[in-house]
Protein backbone atom coordinates (compact mmCIF):
# COMPACT_ATOMS: atom_id res chain seq x y z
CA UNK A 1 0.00 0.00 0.00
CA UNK A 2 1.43 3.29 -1.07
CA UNK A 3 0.59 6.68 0.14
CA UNK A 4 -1.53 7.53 -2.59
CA UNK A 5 -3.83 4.05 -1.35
CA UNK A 6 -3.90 5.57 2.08
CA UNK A 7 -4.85 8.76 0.72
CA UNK A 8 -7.48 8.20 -1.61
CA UNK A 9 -8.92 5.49 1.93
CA UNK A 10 -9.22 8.69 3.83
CA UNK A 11 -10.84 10.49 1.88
CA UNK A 12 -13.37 8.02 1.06
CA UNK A 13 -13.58 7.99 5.20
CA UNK A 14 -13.99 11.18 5.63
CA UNK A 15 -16.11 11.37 2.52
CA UNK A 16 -19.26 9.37 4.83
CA UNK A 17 -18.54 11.84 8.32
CA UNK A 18 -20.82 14.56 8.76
CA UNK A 19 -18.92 17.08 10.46
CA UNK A 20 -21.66 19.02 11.70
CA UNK A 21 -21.99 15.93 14.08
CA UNK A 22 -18.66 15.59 14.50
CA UNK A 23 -18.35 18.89 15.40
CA UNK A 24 -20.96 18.70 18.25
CA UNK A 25 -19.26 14.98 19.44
CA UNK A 26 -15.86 16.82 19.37
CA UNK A 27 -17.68 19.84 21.88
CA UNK A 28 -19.38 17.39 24.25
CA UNK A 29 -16.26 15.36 24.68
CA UNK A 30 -14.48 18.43 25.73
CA UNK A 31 -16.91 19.45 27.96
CA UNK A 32 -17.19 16.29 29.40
CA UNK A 33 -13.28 16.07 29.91
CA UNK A 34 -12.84 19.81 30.43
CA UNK A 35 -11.72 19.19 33.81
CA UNK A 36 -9.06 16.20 32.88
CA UNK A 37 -7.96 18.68 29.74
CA UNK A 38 -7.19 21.32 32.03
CA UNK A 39 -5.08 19.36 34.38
CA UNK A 40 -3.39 17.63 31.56
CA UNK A 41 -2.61 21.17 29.86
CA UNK A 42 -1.31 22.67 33.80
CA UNK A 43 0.67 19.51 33.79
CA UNK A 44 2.39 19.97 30.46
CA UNK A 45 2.99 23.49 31.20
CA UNK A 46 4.38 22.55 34.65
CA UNK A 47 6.99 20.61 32.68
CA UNK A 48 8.36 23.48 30.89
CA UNK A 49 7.96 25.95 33.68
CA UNK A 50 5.77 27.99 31.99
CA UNK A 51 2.18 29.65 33.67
């Protein structure tokens, strides 16, 4: 499989995905997680010192 075959796969993927609904699956997944995504992004900051 060459890159072209992966290529033309995705599209043909992304081709079926409504991304209105993706869209809203993408915002309720961050709200749900807000809290963990915030801790995750103060840790990662934490390990370059920055605030």
């Amino acid at each position: 499989m060459n890159f072209d075959d992966i290529k033309d796969r995705a599209q043909d993927a992304l081709h079926d995905v409504n991304v209105d609904d993706l869209k809203d699956k993408a915002e309720d997944f961050i709200e749900d997680n807000k809290d963990n995504i915030d801790g995750a992004v103060d840790k990662i900051k934490g390990m370059f010192n920055k605030d």
